[in-house]
C-alpha atoms as a PDB file:
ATOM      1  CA  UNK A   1       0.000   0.000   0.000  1.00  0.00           C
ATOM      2  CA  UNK A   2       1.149   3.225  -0.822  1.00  0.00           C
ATOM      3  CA  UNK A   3       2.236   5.615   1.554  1.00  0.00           C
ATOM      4  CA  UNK A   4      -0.296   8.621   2.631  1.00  0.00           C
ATOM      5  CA  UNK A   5       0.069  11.614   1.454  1.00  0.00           C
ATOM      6  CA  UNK A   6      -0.041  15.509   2.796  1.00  0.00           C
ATOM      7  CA  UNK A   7      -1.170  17.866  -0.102  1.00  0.00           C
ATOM      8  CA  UNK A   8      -0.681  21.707   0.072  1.00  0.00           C
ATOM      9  CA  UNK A   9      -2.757  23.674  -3.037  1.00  0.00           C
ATOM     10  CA  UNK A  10      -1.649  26.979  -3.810  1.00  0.00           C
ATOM     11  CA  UNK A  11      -3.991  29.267  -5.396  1.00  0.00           C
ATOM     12  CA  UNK A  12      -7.169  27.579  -3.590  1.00  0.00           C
ATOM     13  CA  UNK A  13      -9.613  30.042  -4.232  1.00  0.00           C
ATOM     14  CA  UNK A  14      -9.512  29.622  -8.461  1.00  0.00           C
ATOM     15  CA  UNK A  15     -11.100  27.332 -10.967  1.00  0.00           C
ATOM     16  CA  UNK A  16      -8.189  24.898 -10.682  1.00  0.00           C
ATOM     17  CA  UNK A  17      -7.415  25.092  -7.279  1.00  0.00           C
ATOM     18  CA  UNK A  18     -11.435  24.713  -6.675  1.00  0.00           C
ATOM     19  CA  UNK A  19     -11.615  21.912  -8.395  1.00  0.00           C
ATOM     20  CA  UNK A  20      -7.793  20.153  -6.895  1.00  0.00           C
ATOM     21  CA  UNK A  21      -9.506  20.141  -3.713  1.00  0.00           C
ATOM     22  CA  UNK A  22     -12.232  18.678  -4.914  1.00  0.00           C
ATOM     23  CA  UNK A  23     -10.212  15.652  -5.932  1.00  0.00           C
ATOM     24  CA  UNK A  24      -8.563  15.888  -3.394  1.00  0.00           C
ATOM     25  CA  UNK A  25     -11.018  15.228  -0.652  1.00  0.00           C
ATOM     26  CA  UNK A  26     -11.574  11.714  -2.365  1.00  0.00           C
ATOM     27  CA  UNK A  27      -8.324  10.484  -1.258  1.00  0.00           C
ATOM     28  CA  UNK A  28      -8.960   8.335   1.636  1.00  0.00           C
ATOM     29  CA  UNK A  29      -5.973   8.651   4.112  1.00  0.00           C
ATOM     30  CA  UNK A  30      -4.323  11.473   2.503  1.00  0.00           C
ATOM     31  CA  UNK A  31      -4.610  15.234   4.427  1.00  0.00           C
ATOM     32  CA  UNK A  32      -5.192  18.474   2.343  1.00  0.00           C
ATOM     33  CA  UNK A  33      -4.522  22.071   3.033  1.00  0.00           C
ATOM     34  CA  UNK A  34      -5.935  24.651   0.499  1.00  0.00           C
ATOM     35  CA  UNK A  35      -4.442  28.215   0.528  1.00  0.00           C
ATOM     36  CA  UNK A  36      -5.941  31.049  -0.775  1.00  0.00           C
ATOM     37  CA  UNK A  37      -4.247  34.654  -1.419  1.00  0.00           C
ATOM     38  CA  UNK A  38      -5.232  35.679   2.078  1.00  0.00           C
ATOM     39  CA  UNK A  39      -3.721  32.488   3.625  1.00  0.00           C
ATOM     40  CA  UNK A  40      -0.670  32.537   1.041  1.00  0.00           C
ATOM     41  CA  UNK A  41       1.091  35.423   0.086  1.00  0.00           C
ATOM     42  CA  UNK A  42       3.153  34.731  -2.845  1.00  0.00           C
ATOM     43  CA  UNK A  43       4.072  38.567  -2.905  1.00  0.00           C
ATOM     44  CA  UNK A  44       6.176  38.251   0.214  1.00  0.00           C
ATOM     45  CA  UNK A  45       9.364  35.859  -0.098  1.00  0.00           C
ATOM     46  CA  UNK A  46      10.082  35.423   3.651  1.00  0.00           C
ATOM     47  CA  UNK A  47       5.964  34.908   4.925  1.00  0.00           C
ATOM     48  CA  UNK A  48       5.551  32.296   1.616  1.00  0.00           C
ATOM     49  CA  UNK A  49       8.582  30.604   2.816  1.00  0.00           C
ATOM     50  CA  UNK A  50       7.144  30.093   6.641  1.00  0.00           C
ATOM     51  CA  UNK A  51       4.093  29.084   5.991  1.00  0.00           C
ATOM     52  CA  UNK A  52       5.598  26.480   3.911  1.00  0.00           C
ATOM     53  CA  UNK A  53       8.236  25.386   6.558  1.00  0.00           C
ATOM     54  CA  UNK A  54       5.808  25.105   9.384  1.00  0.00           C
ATOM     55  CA  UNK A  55       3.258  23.069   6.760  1.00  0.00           C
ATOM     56  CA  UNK A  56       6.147  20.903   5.646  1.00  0.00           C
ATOM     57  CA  UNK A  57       6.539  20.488   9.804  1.00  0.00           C
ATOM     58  CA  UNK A  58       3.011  19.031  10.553  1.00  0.00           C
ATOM     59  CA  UNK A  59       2.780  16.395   7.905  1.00  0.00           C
ATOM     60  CA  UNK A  60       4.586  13.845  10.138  1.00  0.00           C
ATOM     61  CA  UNK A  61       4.892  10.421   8.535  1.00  0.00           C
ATOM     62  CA  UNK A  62       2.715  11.525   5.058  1.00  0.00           C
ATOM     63  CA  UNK A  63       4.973  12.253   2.122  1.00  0.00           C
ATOM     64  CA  UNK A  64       4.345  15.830   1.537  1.00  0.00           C
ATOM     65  CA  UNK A  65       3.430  17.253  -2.305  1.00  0.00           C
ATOM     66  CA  UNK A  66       2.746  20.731  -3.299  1.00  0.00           C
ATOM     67  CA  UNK A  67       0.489  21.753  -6.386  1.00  0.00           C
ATOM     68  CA  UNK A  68       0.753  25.679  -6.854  1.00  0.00           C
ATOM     69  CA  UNK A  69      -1.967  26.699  -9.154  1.00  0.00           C
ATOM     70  CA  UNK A  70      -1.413  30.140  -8.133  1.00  0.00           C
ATOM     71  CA  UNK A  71      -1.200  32.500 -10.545  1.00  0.00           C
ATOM     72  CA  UNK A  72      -1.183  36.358 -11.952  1.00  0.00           C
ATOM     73  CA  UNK A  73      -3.628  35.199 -14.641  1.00  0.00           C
ATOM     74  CA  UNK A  74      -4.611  38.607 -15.638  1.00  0.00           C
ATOM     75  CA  UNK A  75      -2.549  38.941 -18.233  1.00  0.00           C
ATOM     76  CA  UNK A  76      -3.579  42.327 -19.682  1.00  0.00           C
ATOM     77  CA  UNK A  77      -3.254  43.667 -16.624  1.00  0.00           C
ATOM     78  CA  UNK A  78       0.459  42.261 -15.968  1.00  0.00           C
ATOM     79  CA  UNK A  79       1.774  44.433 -19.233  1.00  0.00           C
ATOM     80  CA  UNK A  80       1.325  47.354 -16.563  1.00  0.00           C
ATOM     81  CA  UNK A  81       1.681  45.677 -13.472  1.00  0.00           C
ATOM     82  CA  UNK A  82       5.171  43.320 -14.279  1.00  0.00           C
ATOM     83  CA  UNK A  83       6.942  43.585 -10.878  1.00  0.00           C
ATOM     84  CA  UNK A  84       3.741  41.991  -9.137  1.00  0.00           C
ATOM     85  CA  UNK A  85       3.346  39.155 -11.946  1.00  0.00           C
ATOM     86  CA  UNK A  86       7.027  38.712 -11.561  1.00  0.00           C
ATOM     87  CA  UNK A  87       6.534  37.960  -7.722  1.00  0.00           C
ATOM     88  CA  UNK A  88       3.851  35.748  -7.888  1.00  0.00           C
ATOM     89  CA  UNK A  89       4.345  34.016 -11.502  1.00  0.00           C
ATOM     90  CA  UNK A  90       8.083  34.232 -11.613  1.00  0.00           C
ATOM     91  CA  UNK A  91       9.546  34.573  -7.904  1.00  0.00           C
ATOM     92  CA  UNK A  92       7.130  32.715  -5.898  1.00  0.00           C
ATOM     93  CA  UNK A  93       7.438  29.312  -7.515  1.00  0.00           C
ATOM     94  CA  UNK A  94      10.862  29.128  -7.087  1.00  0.00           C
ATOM     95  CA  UNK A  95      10.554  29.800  -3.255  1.00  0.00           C
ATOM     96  CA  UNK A  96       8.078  26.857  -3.079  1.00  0.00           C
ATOM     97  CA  UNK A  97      10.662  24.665  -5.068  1.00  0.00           C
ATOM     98  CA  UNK A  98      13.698  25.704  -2.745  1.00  0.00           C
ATOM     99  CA  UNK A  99      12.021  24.984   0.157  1.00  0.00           C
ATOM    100  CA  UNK A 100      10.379  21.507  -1.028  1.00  0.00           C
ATOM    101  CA  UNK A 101      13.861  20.591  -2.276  1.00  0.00           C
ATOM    102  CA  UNK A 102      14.950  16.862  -0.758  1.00  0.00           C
ATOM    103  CA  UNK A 103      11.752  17.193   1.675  1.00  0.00           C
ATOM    104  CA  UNK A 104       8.591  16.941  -0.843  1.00  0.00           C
ATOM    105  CA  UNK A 105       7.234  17.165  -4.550  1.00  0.00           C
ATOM    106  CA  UNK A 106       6.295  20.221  -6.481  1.00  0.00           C
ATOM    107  CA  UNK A 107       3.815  20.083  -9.118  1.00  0.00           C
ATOM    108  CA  UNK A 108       3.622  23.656 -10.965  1.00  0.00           C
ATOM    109  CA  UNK A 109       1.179  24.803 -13.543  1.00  0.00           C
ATOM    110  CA  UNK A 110       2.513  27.197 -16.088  1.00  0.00           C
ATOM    111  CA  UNK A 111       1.241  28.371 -19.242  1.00  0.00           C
ATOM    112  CA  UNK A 112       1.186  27.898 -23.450  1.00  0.00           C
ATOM    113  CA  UNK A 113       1.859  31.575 -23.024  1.00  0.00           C
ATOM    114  CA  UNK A 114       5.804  30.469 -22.824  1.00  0.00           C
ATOM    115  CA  UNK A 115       5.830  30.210 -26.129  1.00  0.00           C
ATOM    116  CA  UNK A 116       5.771  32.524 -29.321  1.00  0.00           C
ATOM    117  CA  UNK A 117       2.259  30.991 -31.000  1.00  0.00           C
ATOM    118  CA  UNK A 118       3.431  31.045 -34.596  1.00  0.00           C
ATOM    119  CA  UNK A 119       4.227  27.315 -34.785  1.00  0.00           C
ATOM    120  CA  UNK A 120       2.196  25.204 -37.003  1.00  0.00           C
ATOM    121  CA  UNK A 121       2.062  22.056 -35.448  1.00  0.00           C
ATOM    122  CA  UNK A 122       1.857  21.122 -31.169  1.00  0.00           C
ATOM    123  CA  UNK A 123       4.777  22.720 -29.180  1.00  0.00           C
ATOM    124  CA  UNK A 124       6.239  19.736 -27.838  1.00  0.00           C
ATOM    125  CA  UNK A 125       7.851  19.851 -24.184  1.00  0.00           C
ATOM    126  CA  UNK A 126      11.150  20.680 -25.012  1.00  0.00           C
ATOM    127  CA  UNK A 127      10.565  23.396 -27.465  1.00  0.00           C
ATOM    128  CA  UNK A 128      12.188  26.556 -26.770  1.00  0.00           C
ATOM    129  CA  UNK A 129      10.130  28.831 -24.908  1.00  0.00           C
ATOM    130  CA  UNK A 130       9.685  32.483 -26.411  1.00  0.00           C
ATOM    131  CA  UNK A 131       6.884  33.907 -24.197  1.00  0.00           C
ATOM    132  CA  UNK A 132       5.710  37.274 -26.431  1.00  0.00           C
ATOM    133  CA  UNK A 133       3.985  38.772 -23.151  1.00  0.00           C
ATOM    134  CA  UNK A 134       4.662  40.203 -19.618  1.00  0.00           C
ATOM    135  CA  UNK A 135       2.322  37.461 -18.329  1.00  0.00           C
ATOM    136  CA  UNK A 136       4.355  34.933 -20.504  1.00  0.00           C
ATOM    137  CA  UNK A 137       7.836  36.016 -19.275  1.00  0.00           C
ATOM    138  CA  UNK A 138       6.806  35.834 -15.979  1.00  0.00           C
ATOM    139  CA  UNK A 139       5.578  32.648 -15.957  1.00  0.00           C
ATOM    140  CA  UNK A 140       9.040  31.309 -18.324  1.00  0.00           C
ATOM    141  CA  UNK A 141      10.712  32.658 -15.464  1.00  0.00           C
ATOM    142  CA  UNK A 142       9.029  30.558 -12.590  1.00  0.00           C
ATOM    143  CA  UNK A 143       9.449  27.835 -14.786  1.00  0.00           C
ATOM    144  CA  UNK A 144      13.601  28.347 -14.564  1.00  0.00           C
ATOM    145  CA  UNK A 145      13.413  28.737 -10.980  1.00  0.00           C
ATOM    146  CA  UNK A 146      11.155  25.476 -10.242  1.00  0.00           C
ATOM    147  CA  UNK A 147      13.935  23.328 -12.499  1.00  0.00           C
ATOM    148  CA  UNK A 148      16.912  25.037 -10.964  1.00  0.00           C
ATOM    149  CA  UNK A 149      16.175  24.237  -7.517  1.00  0.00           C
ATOM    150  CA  UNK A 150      17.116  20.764  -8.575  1.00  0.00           C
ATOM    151  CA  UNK A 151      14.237  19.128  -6.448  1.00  0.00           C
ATOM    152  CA  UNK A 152      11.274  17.027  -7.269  1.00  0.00           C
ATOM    153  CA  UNK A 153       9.318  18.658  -9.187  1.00  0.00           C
ATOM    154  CA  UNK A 154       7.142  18.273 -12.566  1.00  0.00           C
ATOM    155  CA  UNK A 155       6.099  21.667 -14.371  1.00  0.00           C
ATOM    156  CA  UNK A 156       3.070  21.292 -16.117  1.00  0.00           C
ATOM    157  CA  UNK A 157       1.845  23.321 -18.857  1.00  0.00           C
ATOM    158  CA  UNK A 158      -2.098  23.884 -19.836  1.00  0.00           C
ATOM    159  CA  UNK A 159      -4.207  25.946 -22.039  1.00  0.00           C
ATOM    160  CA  UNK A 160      -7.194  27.471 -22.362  1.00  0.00           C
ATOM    161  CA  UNK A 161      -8.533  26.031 -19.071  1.00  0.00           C
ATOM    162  CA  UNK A 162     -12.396  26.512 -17.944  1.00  0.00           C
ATOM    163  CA  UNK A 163     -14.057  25.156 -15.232  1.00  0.00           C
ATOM    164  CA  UNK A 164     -17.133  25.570 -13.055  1.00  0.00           C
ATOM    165  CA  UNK A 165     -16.027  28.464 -11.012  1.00  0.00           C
ATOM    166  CA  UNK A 166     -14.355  31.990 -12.028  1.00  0.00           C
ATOM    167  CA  UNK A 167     -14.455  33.766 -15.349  1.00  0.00           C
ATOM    168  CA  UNK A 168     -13.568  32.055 -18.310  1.00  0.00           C
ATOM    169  CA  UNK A 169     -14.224  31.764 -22.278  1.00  0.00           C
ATOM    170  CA  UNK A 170     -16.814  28.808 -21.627  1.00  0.00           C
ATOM    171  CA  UNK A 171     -18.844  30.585 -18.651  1.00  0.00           C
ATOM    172  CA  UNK A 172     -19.043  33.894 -20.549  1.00  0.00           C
ATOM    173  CA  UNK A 173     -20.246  32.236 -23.907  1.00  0.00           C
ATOM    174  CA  UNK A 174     -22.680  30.545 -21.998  1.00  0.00           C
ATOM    175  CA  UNK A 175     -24.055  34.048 -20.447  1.00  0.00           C
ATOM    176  CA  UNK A 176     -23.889  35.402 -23.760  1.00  0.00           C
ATOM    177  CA  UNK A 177     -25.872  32.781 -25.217  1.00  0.00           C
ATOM    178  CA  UNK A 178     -29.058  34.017 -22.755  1.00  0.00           C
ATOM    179  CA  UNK A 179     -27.942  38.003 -23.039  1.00  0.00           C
ATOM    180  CA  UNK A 180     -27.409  38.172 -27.013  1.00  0.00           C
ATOM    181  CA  UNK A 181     -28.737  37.580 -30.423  1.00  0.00           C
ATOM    182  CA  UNK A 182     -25.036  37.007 -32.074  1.00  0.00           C
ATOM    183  CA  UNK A 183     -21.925  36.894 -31.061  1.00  0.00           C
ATOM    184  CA  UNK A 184     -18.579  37.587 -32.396  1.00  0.00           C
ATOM    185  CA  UNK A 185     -15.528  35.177 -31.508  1.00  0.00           C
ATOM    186  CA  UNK A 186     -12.227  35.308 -32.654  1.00  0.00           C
ATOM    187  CA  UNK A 187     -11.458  32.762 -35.251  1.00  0.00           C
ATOM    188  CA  UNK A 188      -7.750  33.099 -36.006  1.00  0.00           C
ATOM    189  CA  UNK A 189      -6.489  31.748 -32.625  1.00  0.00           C
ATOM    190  CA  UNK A 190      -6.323  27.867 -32.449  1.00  0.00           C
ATOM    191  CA  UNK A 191      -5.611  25.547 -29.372  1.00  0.00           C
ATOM    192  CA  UNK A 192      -6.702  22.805 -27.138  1.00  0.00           C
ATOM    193  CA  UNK A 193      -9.953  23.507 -24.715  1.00  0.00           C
ATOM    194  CA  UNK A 194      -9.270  21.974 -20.935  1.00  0.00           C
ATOM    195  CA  UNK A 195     -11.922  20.919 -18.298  1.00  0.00           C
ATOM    196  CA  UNK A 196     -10.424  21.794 -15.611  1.00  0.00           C
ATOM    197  CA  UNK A 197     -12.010  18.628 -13.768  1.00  0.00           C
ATOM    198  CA  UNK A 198      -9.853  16.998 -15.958  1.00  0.00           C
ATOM    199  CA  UNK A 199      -6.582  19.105 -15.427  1.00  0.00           C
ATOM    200  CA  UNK A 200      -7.221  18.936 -11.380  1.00  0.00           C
ATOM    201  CA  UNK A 201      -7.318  14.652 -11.891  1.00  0.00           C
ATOM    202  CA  UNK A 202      -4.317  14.713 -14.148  1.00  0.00           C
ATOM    203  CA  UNK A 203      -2.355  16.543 -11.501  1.00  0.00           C
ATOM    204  CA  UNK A 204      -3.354  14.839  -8.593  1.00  0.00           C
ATOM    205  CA  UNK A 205      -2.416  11.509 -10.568  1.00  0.00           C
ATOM    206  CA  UNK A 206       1.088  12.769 -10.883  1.00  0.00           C
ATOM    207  CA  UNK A 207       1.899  14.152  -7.656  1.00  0.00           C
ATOM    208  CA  UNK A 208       1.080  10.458  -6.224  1.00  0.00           C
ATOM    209  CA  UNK A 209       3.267   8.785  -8.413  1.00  0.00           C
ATOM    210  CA  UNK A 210       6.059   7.268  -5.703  1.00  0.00           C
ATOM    211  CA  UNK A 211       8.460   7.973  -8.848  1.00  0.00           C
ATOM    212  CA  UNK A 212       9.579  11.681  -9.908  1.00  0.00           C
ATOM    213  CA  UNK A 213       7.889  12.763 -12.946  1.00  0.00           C
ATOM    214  CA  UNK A 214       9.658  14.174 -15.977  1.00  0.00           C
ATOM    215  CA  UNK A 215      10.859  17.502 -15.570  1.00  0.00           C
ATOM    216  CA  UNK A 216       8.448  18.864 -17.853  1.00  0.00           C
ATOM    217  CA  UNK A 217       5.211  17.938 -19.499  1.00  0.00           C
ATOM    218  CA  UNK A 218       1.910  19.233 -20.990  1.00  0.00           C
ATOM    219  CA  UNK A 219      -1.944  18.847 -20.438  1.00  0.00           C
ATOM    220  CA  UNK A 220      -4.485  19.394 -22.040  1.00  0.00           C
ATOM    221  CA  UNK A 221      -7.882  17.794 -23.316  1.00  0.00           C
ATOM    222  CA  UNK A 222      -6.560  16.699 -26.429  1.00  0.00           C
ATOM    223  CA  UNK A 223      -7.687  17.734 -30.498  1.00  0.00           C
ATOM    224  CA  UNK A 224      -7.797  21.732 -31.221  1.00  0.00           C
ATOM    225  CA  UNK A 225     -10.209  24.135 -32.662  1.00  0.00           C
ATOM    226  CA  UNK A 226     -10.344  27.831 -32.157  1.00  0.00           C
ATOM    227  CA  UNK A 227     -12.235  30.413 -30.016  1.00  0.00           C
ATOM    228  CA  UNK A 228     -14.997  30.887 -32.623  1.00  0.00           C
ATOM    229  CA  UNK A 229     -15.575  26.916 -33.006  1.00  0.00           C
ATOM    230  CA  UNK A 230     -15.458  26.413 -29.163  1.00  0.00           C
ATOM    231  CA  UNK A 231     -18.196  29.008 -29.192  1.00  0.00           C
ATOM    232  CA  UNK A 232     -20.134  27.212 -31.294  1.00  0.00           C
ATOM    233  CA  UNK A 233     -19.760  23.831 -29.830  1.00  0.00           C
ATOM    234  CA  UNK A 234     -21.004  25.425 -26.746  1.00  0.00           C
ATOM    235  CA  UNK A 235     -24.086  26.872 -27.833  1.00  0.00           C
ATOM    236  CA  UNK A 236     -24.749  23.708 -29.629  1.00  0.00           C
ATOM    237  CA  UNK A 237     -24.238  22.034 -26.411  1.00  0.00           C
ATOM    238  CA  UNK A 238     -26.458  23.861 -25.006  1.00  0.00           C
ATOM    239  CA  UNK A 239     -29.273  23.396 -27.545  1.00  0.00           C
ATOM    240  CA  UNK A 240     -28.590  26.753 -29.204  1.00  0.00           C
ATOM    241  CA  UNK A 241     -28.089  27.837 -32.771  1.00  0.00           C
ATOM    242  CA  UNK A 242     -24.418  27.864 -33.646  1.00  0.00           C
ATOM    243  CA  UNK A 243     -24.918  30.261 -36.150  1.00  0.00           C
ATOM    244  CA  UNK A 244     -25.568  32.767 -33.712  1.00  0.00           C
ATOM    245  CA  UNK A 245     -21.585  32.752 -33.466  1.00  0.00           C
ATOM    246  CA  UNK A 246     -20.103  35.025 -36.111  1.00  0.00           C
ATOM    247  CA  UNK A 247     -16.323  34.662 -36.554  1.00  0.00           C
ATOM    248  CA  UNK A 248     -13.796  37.713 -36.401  1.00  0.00           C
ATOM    249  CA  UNK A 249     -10.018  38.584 -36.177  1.00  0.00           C
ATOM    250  CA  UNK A 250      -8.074  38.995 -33.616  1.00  0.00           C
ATOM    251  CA  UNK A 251      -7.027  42.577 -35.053  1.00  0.00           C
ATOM    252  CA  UNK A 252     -10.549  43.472 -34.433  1.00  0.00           C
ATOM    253  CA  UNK A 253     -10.676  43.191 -30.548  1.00  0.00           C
ATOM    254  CA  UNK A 254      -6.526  44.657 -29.850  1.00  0.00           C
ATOM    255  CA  UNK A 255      -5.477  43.967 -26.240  1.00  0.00           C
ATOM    256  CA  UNK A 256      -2.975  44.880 -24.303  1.00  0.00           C
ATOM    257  CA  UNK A 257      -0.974  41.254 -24.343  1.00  0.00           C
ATOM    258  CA  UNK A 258      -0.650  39.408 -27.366  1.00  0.00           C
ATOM    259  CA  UNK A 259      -2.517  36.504 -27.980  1.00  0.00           C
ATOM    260  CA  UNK A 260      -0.518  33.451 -29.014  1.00  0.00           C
ATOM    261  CA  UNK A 261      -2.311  32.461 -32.589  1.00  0.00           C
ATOM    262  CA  UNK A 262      -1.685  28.602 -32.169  1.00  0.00           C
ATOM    263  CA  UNK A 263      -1.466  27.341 -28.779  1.00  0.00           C
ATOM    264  CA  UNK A 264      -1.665  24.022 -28.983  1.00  0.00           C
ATOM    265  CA  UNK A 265       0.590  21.465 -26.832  1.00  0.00           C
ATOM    266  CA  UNK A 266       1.650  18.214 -27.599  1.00  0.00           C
ATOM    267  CA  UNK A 267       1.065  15.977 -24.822  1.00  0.00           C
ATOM    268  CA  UNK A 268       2.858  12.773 -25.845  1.00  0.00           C
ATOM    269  CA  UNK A 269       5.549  13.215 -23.043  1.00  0.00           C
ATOM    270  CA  UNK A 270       1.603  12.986 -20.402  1.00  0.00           C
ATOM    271  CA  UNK A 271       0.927   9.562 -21.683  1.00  0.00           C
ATOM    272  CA  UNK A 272       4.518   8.319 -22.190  1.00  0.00           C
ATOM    273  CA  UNK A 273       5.048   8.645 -18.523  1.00  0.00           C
ATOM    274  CA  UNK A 274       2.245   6.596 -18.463  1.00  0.00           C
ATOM    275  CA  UNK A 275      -0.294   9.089 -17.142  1.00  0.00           C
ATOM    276  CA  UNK A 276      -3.764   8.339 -17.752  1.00  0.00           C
ATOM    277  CA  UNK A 277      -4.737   9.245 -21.430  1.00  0.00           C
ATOM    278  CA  UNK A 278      -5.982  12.606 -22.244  1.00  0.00           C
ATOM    279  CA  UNK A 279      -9.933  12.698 -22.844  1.00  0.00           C
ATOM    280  CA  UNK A 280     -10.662  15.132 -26.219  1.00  0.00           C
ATOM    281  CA  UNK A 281     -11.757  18.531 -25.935  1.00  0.00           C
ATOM    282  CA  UNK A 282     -15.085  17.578 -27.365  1.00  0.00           C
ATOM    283  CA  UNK A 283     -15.913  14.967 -24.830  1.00  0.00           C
ATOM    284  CA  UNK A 284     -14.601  17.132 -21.647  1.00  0.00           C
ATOM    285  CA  UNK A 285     -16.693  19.783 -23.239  1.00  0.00           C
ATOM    286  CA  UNK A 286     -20.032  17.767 -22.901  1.00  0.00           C
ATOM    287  CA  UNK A 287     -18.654  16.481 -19.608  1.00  0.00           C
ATOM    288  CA  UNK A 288     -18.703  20.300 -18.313  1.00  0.00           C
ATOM    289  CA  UNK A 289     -22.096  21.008 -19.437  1.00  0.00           C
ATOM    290  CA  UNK A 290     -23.750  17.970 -18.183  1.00  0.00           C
ATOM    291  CA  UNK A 291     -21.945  18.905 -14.799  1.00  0.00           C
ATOM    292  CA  UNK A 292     -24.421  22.021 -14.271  1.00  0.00           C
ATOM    293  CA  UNK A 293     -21.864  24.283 -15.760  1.00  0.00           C
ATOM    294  CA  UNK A 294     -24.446  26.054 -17.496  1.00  0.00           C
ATOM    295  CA  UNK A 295     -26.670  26.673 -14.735  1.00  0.00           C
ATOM    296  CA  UNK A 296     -23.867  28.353 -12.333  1.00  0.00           C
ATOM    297  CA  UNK A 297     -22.600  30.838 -15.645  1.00  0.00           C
END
């Protein structure tokens, strides 16, 4: 039998972190601690570092793992706020790593904002990063630190992540479908749509492996479409008229942070560390709105 385990979640207040302790709490024999920004400052080096310390102290005879799905996810805002991004996104998992470093596991979610968006095919793990973004740099960056503190620890890289709580693409098409006529979506940015049910079980899974992971690797529900046909899927999903979604540009709706155009990430490296196999976007898709998704939007 394996041994018990003591999970801390960063960033417990968010979609992801929501739905990690969910998971969690299905884990008979394991003990869970979920920190919030108010519990967990990842602003403040030295109060990030106790409160790991003295968590790391009380987990006794359970092997202790860390999942930080903290984040400075607003990434408009970060092009004029970059020293704060930097702290949490850049600084702040590196802290976590140092201090887990020959005592625990780190599991860290970063971002297909690491790279450029102008491939043409999936960005596999080891392609160079060549983030185009303040949010992007910052989160490059926490990636370094989390591999150069030379501990356990897996980074894990996602995309275009929705779930049942917080603001995201799925929720607010969902609104829209109720509030509008039409819509306009965005039909020249491609990538890979993740439930982040899904993304939560896929984590958990890895952090209690008793082996490391790899150093790096990517999920996300697997296939690809773009904005404007992940609009559509979810007003057909929910018994809507597709056609009510009108496609546009990108140029049309400028923002502060570039968008990557092709996001997509190859996730070979998930199931040849044999990790459980990625569902397709499609099927998480209809997973999330039989879940009640629609009725909490």
């Amino acid at each position: 039998m394996s041994e018990p385990i003591s999970w801390l979640v960063t960033g417990a207040g968010g979609q992801l972190g929501s739905d990690l302790h969910a998971v969690l709490r299905q884990r008979a024999g394991d003990t869970v601690t979920a920190l919030g920004r108010a519990q967990l400052d990842l602003t403040d080096g030295a109060a990030a570092r106790t409160v790991v310390r003295d968590w790391l102290a009380q987990t006794g005879d359970h092997r202790p793992v860390v999942v930080n799905a903290a984040a400075y996810t607003a990434v408009d805002d970060a092009e004029q706020d970059e020293a704060t991004a930097h702290l949490v996104n850049g600084a702040a998992p590196g802290w976590l790593a140092q201090e887990l470093a020959g005592r625990g596991r780190l599991v860290h979610v970063s971002t297909d904002y690491v790279f450029d968006g102008t491939a043409g095919e999936p960005y596999p793990v080891d392609a160079p990063t060549a983030p185009r973004s303040v949010y992007g740099r910052t989160k490059a960056a926490g990636e370094q630190a989390v591999l150069a503190a030379g501990g356990d620890a897996t980074v894990v890289r996602t995309a275009w992540v929705y779930g049942r709580h917080g603001g995201n693409f799925v929720r607010t098409m969902i609104r829209l479908e109720k509030e509008r006529d039409t819509v306009s979506v965005v039909d020249d940015q491609v990538g890979a749509p993740t439930w982040s049910a899904d993304l939560a079980a896929g984590l958990v899974e890895l952090g209690a492996r008793e082996a490391a992971g790899p150093a790096v690797l990517h999920y996300t529900n697997s296939g690809q479409v773009s904005w404007f046909g992940l609009a559509r899927a979810v007003f057909a999903g929910l018994g809507a008229d597709p056609d009510r979604v009108l496609p546009t540009t990108t140029a049309a709706f400028p923002r502060p942070a570039p968008r990557p155009a092709f996001s997509v990430l190859d996730g070979s490296a998930w199931e040849a560390a044999g990790l459980p196999a990625r569902r397709s976007w499609e099927e998480a898709l209809a997973a999330a709105l039989a879940s009640g998704i629609a009725a909490e939007a």
